[in-house]
PDB file of N, CA and C in Angstrom:
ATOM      1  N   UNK A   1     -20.702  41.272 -33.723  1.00  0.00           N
ATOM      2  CA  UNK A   1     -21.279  40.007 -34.125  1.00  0.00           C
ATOM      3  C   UNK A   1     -22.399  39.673 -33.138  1.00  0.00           C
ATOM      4  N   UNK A   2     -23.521  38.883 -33.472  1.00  0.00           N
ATOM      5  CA  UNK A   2     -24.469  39.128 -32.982  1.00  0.00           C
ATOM      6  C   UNK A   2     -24.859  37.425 -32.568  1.00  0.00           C
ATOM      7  N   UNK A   3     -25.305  37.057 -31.821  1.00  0.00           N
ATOM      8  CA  UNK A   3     -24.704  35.741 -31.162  1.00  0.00           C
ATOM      9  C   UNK A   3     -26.479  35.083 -31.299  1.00  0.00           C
ATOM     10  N   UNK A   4     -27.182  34.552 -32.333  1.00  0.00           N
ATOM     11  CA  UNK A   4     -28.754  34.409 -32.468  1.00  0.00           C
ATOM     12  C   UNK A   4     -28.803  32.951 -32.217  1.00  0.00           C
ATOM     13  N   UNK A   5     -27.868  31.718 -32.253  1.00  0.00           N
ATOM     14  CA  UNK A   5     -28.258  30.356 -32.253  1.00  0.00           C
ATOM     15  C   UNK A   5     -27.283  30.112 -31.058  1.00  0.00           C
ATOM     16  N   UNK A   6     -27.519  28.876 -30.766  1.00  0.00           N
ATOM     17  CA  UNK A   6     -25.921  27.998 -30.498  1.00  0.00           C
ATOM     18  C   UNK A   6     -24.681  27.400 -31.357  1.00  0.00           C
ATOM     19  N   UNK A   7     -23.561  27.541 -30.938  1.00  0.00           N
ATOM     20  CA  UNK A   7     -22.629  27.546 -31.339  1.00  0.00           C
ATOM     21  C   UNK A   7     -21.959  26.336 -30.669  1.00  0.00           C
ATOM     22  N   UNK A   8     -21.496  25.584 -31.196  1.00  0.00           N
ATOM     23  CA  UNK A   8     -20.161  24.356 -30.220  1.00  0.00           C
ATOM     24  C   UNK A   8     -18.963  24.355 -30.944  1.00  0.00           C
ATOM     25  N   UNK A   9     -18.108  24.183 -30.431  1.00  0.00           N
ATOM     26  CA  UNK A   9     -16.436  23.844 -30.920  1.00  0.00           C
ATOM     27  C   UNK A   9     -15.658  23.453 -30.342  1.00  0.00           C
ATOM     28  N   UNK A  10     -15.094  21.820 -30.498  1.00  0.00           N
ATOM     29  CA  UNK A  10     -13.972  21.454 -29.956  1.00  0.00           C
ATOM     30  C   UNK A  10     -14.457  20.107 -29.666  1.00  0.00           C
ATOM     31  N   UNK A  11     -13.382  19.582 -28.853  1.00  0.00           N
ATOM     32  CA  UNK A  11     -13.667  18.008 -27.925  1.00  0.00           C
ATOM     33  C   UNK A  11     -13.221  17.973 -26.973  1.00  0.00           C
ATOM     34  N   UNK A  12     -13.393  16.986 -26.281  1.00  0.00           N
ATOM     35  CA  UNK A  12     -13.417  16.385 -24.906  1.00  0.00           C
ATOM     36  C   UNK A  12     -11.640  15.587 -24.474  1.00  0.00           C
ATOM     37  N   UNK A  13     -11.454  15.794 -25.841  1.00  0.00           N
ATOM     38  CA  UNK A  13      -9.637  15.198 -26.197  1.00  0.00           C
ATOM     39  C   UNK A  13      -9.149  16.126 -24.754  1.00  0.00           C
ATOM     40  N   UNK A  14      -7.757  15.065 -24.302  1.00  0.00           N
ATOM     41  CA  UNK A  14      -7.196  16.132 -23.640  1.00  0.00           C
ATOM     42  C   UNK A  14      -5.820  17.294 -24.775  1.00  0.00           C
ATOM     43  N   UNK A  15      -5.960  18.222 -24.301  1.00  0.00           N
ATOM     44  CA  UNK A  15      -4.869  19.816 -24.611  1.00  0.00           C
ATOM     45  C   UNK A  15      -6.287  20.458 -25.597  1.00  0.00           C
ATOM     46  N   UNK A  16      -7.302  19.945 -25.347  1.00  0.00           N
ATOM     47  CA  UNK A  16      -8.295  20.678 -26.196  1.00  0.00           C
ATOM     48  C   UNK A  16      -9.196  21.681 -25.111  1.00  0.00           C
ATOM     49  N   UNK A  17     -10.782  21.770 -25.680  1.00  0.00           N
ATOM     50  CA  UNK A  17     -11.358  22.859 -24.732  1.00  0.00           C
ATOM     51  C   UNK A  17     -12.675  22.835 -25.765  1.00  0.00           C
ATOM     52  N   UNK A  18     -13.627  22.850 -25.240  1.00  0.00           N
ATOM     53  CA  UNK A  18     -15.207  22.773 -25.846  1.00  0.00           C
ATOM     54  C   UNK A  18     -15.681  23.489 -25.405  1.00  0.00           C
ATOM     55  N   UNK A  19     -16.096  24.248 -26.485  1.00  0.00           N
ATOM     56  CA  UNK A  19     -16.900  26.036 -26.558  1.00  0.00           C
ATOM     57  C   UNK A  19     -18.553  25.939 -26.675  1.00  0.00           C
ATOM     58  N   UNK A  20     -19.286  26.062 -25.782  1.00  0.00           N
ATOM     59  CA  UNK A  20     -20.658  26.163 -26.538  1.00  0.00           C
ATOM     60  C   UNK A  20     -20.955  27.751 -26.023  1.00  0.00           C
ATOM     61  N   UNK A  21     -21.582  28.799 -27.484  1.00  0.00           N
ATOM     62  CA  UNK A  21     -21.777  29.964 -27.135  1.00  0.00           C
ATOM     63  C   UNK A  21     -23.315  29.631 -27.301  1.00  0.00           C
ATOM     64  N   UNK A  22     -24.490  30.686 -26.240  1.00  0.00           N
ATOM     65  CA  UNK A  22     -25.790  30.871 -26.787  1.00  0.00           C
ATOM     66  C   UNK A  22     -26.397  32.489 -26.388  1.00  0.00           C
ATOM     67  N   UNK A  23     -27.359  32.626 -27.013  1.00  0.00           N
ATOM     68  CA  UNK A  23     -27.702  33.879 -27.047  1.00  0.00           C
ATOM     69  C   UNK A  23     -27.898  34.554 -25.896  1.00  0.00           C
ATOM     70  N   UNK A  24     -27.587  35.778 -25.252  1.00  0.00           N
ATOM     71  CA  UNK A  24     -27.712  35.990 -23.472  1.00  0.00           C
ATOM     72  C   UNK A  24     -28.012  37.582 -23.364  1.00  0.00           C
ATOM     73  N   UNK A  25     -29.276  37.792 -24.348  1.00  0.00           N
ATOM     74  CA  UNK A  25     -29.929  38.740 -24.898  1.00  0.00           C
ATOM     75  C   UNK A  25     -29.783  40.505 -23.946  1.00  0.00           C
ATOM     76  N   UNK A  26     -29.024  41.241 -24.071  1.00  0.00           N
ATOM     77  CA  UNK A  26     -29.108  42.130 -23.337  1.00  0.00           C
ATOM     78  C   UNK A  26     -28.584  42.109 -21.671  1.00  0.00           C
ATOM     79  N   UNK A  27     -27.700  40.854 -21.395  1.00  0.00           N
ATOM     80  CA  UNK A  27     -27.232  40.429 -20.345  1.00  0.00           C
ATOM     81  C   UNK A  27     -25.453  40.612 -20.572  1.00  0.00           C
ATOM     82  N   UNK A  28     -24.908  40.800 -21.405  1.00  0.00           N
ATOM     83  CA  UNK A  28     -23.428  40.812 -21.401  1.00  0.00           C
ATOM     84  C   UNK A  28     -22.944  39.238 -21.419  1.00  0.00           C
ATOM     85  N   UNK A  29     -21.776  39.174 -21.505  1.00  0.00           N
ATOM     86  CA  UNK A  29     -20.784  38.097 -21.446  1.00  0.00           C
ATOM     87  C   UNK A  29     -21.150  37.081 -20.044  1.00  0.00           C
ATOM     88  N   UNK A  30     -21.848  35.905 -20.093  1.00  0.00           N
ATOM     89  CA  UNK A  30     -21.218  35.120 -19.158  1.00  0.00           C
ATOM     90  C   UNK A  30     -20.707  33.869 -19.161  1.00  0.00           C
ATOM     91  N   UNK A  31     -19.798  33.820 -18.827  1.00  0.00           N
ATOM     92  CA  UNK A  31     -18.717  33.051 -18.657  1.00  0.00           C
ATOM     93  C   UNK A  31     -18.777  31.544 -17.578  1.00  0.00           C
ATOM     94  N   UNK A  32     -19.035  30.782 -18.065  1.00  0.00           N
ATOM     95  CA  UNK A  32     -18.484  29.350 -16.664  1.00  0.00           C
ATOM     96  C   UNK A  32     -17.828  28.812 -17.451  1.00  0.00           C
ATOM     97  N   UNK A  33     -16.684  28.513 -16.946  1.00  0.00           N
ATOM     98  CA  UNK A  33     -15.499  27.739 -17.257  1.00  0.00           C
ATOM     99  C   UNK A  33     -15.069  26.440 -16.258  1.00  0.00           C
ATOM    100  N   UNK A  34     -14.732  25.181 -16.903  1.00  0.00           N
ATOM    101  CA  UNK A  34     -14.458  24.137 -15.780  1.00  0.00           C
ATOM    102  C   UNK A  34     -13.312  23.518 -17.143  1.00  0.00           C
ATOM    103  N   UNK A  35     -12.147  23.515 -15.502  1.00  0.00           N
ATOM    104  CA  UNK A  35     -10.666  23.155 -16.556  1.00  0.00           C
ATOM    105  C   UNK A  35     -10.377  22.261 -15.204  1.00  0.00           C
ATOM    106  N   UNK A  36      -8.944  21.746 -15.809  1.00  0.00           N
ATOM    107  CA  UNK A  36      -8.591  20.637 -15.083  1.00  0.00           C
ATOM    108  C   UNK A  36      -7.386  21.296 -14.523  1.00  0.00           C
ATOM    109  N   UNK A  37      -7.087  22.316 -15.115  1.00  0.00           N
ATOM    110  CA  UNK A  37      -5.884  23.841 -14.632  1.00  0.00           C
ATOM    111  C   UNK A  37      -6.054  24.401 -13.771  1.00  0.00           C
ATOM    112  N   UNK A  38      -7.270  24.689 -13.393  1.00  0.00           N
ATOM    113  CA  UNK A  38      -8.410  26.194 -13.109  1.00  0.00           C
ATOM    114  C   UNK A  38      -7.552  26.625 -11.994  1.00  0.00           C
ATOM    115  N   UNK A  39      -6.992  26.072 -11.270  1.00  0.00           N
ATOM    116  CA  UNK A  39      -5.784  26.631 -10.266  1.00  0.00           C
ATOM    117  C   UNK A  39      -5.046  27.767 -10.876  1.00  0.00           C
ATOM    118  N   UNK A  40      -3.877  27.011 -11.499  1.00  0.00           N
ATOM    119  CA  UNK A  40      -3.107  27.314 -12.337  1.00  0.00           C
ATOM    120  C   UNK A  40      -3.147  28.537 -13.951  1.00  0.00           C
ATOM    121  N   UNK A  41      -4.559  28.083 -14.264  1.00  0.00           N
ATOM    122  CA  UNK A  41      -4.297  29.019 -15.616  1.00  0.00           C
ATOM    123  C   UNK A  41      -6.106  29.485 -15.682  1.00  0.00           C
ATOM    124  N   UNK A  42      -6.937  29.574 -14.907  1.00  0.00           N
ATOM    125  CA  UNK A  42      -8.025  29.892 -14.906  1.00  0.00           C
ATOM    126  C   UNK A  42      -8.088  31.030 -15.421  1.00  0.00           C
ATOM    127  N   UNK A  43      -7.702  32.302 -15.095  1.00  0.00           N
ATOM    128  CA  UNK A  43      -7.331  33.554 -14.766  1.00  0.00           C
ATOM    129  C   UNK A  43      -7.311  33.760 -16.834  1.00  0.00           C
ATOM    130  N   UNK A  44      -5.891  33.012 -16.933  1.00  0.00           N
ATOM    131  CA  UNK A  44      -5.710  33.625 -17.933  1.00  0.00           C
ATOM    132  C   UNK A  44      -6.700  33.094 -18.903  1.00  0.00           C
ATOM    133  N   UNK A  45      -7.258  31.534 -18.683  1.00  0.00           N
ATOM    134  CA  UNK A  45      -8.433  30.643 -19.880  1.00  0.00           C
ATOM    135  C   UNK A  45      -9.588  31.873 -19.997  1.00  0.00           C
ATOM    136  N   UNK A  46     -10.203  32.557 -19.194  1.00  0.00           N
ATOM    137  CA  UNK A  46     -11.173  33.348 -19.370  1.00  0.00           C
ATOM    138  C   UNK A  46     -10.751  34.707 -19.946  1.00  0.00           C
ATOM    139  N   UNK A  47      -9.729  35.113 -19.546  1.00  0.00           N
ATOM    140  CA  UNK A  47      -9.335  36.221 -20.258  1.00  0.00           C
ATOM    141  C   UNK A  47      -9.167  36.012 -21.869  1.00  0.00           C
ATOM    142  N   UNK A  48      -8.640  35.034 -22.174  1.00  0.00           N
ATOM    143  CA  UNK A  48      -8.368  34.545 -23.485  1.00  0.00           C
ATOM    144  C   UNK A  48     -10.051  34.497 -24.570  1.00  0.00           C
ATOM    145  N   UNK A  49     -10.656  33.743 -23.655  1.00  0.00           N
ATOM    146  CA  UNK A  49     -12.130  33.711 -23.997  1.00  0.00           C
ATOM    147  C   UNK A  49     -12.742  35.125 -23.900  1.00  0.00           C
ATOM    148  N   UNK A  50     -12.477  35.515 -23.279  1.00  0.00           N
ATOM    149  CA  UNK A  50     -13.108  37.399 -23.098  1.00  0.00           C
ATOM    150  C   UNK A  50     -12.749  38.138 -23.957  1.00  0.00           C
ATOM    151  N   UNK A  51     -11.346  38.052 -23.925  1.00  0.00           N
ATOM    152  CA  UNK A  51     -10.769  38.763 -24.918  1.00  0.00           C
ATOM    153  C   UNK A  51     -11.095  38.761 -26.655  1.00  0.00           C
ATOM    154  N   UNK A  52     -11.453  37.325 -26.947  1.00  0.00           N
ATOM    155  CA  UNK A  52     -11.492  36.527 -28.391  1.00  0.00           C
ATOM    156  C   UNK A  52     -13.246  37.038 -28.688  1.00  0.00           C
ATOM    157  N   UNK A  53     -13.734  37.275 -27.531  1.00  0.00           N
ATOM    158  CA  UNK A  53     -15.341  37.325 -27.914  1.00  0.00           C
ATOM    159  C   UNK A  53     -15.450  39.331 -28.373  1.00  0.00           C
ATOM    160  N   UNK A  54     -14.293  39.761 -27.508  1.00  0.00           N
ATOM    161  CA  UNK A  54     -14.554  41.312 -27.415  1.00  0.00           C
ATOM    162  C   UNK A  54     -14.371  41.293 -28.375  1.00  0.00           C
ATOM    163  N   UNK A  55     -12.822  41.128 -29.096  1.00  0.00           N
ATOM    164  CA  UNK A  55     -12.255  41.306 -30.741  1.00  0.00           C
ATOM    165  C   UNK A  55     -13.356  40.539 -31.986  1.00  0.00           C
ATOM    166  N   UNK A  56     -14.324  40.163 -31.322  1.00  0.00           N
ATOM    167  CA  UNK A  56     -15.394  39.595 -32.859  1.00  0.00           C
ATOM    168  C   UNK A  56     -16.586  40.514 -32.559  1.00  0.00           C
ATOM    169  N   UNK A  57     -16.698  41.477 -31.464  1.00  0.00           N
ATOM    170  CA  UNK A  57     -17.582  42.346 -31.365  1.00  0.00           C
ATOM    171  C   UNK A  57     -19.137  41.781 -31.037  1.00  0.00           C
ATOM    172  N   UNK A  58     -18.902  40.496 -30.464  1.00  0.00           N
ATOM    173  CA  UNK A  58     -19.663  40.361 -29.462  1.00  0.00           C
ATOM    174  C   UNK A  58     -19.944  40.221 -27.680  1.00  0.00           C
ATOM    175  N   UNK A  59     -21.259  41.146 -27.926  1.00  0.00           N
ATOM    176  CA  UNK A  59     -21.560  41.813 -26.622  1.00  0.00           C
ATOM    177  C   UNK A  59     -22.261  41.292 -25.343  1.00  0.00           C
ATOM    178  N   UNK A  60     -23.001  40.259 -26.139  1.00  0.00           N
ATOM    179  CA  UNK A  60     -24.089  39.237 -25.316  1.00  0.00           C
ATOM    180  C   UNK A  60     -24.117  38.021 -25.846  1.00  0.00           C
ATOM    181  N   UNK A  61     -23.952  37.072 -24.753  1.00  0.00           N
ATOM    182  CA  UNK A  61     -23.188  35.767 -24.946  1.00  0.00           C
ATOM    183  C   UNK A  61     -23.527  35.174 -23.539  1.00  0.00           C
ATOM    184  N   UNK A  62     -24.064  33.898 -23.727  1.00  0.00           N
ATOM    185  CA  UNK A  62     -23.677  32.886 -22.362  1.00  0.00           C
ATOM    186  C   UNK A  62     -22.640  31.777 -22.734  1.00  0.00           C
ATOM    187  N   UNK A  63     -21.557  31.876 -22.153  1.00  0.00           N
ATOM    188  CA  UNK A  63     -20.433  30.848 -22.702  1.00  0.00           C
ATOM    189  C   UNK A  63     -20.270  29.895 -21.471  1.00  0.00           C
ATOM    190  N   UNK A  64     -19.804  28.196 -22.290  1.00  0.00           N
ATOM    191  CA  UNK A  64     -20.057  27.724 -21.348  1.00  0.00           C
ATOM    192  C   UNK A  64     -18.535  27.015 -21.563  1.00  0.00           C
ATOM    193  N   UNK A  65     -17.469  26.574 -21.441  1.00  0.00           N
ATOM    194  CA  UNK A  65     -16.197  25.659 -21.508  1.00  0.00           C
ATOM    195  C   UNK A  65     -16.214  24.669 -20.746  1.00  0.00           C
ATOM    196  N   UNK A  66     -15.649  23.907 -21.108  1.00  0.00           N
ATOM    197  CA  UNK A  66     -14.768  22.335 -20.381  1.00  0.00           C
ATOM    198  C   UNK A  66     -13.315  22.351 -21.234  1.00  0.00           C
ATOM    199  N   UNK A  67     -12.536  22.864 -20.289  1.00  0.00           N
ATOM    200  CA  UNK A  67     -11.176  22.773 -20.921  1.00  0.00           C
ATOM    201  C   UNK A  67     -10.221  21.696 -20.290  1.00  0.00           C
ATOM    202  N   UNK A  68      -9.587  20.928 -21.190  1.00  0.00           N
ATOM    203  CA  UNK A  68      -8.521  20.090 -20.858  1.00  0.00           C
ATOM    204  C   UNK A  68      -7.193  20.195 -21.243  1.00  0.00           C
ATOM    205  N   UNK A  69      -6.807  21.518 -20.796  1.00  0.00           N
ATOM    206  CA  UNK A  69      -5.250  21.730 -20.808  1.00  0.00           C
ATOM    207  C   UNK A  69      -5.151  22.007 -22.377  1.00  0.00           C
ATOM    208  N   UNK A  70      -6.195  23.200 -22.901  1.00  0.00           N
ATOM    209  CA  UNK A  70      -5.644  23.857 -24.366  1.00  0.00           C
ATOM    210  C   UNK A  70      -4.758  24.764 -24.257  1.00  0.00           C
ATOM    211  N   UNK A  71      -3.575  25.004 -25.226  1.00  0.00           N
ATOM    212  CA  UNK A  71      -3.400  26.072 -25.172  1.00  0.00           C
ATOM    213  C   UNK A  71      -3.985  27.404 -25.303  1.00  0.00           C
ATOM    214  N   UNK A  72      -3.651  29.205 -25.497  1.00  0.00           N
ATOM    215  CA  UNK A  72      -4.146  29.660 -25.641  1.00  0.00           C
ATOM    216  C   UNK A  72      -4.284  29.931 -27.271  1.00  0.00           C
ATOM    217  N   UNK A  73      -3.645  29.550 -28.425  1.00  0.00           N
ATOM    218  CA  UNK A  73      -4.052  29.039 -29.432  1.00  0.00           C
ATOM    219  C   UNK A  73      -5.331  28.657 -30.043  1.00  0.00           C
ATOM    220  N   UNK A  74      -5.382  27.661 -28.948  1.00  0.00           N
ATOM    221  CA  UNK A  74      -6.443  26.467 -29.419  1.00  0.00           C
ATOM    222  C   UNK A  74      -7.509  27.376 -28.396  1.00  0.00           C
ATOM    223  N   UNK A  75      -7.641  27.771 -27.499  1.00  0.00           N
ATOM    224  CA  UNK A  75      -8.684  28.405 -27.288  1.00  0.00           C
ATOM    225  C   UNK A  75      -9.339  29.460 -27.883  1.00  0.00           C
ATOM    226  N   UNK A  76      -8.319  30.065 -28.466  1.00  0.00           N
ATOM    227  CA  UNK A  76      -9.128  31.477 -29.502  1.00  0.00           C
ATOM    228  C   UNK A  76      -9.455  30.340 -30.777  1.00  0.00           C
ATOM    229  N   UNK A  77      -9.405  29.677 -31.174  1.00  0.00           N
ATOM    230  CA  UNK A  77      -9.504  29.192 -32.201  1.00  0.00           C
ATOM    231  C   UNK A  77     -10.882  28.688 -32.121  1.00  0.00           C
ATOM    232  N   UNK A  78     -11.355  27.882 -30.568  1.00  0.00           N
ATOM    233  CA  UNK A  78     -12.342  27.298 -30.605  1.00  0.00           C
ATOM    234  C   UNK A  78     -13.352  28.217 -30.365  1.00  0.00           C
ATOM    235  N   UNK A  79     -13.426  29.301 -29.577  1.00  0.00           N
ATOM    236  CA  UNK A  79     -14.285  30.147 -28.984  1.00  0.00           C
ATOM    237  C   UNK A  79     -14.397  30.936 -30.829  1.00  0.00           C
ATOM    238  N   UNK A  80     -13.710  31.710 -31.673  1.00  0.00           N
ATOM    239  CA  UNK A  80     -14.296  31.701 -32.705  1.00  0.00           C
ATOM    240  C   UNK A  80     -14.917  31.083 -33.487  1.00  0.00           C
ATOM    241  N   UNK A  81     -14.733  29.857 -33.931  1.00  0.00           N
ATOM    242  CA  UNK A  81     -15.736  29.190 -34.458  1.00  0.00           C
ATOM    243  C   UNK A  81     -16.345  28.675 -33.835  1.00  0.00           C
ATOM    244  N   UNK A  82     -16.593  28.455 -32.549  1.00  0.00           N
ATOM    245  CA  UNK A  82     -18.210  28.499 -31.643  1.00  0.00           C
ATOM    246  C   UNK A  82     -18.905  29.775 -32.207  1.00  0.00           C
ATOM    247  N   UNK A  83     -18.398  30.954 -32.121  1.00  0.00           N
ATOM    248  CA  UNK A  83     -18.998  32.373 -32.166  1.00  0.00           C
ATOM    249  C   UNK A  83     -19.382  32.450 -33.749  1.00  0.00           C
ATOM    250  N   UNK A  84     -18.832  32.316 -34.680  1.00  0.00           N
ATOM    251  CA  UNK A  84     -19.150  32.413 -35.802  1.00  0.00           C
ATOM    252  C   UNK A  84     -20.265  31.870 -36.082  1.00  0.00           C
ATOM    253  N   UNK A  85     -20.228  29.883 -35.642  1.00  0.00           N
ATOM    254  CA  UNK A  85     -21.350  28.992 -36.081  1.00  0.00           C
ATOM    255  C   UNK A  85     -22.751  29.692 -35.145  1.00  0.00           C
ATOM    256  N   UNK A  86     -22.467  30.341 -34.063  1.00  0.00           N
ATOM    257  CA  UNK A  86     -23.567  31.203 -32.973  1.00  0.00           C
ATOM    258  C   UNK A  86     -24.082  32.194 -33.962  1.00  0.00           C
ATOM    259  N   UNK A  87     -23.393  32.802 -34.845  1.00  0.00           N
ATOM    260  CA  UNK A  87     -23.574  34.003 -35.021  1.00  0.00           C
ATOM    261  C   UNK A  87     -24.530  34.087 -37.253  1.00  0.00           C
ATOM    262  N   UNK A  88     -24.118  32.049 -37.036  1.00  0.00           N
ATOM    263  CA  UNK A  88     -24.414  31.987 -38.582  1.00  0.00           C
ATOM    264  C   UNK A  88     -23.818  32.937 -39.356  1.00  0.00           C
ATOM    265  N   UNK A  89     -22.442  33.041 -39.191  1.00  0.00           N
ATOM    266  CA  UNK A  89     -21.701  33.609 -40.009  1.00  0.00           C
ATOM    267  C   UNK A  89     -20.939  33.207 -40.556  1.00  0.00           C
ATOM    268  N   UNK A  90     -20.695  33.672 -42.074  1.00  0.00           N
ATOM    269  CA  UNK A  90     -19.528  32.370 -43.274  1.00  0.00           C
ATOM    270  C   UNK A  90     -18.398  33.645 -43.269  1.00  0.00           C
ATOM    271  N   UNK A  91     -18.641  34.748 -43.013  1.00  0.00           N
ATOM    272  CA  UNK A  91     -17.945  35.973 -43.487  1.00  0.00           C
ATOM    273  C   UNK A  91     -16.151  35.841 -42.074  1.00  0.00           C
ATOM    274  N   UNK A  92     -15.695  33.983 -41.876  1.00  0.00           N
ATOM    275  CA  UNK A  92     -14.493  33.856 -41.276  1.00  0.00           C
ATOM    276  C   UNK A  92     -13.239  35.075 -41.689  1.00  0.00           C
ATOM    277  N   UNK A  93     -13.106  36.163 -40.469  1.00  0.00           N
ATOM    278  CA  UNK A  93     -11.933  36.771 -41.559  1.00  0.00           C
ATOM    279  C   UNK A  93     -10.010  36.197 -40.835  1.00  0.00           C
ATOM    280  N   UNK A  94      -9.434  35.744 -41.984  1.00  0.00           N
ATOM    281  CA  UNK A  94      -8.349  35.069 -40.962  1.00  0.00           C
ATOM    282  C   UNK A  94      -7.150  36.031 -40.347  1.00  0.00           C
ATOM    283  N   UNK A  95      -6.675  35.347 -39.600  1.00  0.00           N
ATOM    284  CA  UNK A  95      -6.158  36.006 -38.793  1.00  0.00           C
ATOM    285  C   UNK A  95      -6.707  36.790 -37.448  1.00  0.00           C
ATOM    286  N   UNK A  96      -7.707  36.390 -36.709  1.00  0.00           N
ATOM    287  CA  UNK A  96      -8.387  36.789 -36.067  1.00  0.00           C
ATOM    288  C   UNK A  96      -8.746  38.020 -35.665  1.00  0.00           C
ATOM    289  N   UNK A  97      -8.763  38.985 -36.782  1.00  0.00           N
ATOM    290  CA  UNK A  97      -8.975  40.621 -36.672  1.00  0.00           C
ATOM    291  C   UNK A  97     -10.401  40.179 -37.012  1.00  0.00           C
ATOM    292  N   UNK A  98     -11.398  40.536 -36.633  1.00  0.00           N
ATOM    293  CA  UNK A  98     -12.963  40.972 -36.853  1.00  0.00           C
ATOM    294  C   UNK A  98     -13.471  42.396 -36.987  1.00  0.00           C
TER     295      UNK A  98
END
């Protein structure tokens, strides 16, 4: 998936997490994350996000989060449809196989 606009998903609610993906052309995945956990579950919030971007087969990405205690649920959930609306794609396939 090919990451050409910006993308946002989520709110500022707390147990949520706000995704904005944008295009990071030939640079790979980068990642800033700011949680209210980041002690505690940092480790795994980015892996979750890493992981959710690898399985949609995108390669280049600047991702940016504010998480407030989502699960990891709600984080694959938001980081895909950030990535999708990034990617102007309707072709959602469920179950999060890409």
């Amino acid at each position: 998936m090919q990451i050409i606009t910006t993308g946002v998903a989520g709110t500022m609610e707390s147990s949520d997490i706000i995704v904005r993906i944008e295009p990071n052309e030939g640079k790979g995945i980068e990642l800033e994350l700011e949680s209210i956990v980041m002690q505690q579950y940092g480790r795994q919030i980015k892996k979750v996000i890493t992981e959710t971007l690898e399985n949609l087969g995108v390669t280049d990405a600047a991702v940016n989060a504010v998480d407030k205690g989502a699960l990891d649920c709600t984080i694959v959930a938001r980081v895909s449809a950030a990535a999708y609306r990034a990617a102007k794609s309707t072709d959602f396939v469920w179950g999060g196989e890409a």
